[in-house]
C-alpha atoms as a PDB file:
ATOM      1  CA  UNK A   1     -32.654  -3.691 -33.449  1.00  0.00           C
ATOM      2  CA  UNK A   2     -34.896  -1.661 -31.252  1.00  0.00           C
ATOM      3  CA  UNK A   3     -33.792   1.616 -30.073  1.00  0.00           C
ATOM      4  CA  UNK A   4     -34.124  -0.014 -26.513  1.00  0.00           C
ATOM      5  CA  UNK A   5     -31.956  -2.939 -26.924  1.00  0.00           C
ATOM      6  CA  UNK A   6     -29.713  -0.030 -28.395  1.00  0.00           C
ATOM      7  CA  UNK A   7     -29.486   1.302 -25.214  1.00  0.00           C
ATOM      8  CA  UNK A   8     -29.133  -1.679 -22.994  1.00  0.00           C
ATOM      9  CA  UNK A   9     -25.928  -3.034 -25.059  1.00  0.00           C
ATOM     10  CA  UNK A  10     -24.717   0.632 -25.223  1.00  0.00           C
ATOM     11  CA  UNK A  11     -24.435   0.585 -21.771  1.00  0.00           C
ATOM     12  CA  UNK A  12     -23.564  -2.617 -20.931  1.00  0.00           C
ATOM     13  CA  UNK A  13     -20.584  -2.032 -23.458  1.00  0.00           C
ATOM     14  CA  UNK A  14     -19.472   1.556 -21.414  1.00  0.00           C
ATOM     15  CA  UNK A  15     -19.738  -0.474 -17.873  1.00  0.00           C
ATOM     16  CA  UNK A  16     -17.405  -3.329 -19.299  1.00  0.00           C
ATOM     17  CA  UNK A  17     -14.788  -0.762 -20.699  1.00  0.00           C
ATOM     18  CA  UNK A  18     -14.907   1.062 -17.331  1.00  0.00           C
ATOM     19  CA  UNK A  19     -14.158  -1.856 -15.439  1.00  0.00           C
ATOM     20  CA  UNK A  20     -10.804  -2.404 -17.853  1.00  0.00           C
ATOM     21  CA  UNK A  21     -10.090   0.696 -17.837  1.00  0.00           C
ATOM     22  CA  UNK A  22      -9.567   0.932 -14.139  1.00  0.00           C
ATOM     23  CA  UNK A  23      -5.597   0.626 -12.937  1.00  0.00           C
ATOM     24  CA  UNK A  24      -4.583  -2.383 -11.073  1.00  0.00           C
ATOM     25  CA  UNK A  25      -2.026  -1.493  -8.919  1.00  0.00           C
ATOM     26  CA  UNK A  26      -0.966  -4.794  -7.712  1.00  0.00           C
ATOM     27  CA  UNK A  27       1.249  -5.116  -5.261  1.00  0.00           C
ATOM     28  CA  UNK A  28       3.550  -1.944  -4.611  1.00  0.00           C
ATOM     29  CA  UNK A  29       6.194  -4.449  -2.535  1.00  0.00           C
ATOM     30  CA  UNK A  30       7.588  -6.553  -4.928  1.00  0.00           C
ATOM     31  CA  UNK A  31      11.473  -7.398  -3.029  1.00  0.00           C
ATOM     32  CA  UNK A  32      11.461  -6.627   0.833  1.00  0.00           C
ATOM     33  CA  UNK A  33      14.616  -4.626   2.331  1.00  0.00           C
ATOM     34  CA  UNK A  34      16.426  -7.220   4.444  1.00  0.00           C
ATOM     35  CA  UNK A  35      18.671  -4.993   7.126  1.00  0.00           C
ATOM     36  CA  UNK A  36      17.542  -3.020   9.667  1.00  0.00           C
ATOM     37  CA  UNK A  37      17.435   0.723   9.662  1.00  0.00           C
ATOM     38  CA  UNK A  38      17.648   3.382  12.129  1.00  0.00           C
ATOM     39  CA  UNK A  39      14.739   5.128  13.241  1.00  0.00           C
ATOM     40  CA  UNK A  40      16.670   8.309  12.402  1.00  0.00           C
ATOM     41  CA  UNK A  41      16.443   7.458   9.085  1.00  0.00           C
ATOM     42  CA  UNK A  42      12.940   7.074   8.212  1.00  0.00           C
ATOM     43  CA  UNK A  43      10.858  10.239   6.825  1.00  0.00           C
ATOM     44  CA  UNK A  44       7.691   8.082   6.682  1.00  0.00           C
ATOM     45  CA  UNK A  45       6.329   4.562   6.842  1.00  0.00           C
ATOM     46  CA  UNK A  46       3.502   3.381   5.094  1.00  0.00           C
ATOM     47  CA  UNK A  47       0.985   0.111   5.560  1.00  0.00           C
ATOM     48  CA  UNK A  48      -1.293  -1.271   3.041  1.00  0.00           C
ATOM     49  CA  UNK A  49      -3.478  -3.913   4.149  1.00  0.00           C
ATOM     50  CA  UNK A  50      -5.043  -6.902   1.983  1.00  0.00           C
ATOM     51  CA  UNK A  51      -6.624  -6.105  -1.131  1.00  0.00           C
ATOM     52  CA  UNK A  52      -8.502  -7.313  -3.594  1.00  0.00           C
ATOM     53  CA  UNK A  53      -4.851  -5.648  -5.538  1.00  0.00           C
ATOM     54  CA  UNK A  54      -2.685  -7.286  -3.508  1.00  0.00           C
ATOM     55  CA  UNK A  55      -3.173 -10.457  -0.941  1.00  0.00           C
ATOM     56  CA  UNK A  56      -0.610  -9.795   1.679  1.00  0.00           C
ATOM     57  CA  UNK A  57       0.290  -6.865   4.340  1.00  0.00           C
ATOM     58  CA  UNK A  58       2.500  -4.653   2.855  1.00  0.00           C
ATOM     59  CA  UNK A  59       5.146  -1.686   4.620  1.00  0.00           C
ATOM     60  CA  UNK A  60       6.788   1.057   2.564  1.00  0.00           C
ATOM     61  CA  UNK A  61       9.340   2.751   4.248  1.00  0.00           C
ATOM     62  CA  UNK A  62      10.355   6.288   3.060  1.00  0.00           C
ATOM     63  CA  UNK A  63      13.990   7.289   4.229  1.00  0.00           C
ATOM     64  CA  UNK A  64      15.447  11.150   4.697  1.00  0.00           C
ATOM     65  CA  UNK A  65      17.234  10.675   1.518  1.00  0.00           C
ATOM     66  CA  UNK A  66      13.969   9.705  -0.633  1.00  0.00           C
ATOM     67  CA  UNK A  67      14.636   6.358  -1.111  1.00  0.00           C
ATOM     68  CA  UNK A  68      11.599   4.176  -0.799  1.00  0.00           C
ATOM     69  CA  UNK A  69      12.155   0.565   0.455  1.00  0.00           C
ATOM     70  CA  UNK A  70       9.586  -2.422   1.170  1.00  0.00           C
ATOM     71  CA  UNK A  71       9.992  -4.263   4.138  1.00  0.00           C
ATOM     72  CA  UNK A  72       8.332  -7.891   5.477  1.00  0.00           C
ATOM     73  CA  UNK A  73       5.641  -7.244   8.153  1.00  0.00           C
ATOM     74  CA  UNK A  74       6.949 -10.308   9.619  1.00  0.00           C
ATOM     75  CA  UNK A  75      10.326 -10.075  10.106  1.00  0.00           C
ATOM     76  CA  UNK A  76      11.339  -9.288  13.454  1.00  0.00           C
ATOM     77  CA  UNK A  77      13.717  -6.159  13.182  1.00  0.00           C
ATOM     78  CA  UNK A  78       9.989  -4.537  11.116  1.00  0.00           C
ATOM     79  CA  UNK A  79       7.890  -5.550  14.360  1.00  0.00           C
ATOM     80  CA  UNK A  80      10.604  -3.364  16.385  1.00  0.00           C
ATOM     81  CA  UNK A  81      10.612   0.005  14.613  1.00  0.00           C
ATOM     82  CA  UNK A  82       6.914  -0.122  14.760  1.00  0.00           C
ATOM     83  CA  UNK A  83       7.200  -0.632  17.838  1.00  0.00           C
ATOM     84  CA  UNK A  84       9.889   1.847  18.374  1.00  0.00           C
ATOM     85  CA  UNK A  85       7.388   4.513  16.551  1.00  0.00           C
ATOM     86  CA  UNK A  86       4.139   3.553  18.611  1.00  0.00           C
ATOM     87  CA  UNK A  87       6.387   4.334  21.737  1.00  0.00           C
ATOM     88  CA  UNK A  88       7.588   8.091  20.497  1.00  0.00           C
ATOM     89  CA  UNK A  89       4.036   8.774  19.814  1.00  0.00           C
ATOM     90  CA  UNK A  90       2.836   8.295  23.279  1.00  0.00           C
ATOM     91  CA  UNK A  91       5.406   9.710  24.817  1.00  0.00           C
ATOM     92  CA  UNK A  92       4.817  12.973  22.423  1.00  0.00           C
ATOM     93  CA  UNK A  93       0.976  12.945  23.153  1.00  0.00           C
ATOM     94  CA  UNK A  94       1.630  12.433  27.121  1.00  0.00           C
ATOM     95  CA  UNK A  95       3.697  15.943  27.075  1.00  0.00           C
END
């Protein structure tokens, strides 16, 4: 074998195990939280859009005691606290 064709399925072999070798991740929100939460409760909220990981919407909700829940983009209480959140930030960047 020539030293070239060496070469060639040396790195073809290194870009193959780099591509396994990357993490999949998946999807993070596996079972959504069904009841509704107060805003009072929430430390942070997280969304992570379609992926080639994961092919649905996905919200992670982080609460003031450090529990992290998932919850269902579509569910209606969900559409509510975001909206609830949109509205505080306006009315904090208005003042």
């Amino acid at each position: 074998m020539s030293s070239r064709s060496l070469l060639c399925l040396t790195l073809l072999l290194l870009c193959i195990c780099s591509l396994h070798a990357r993490p999949r991740l998946g999807c993070r929100c596996i079972t959504p939280f069904a009841r509704r939460m107060p805003l009072s409760s929430i430390k942070k909220i997280e969304v992570f859009p379609v992926s080639g990981s994961c092919p649905r919407i996905q919200i992670r909700i982080t609460r003031k005691n450090g529990r992290v829940v998932c919850a269902d983009p579509n569910w209606k209480w969900v559409q509510e606290l975001i909206r609830e959140i949109q509205q505080a930030q306006l009315s904090v960047n208005q003042m």
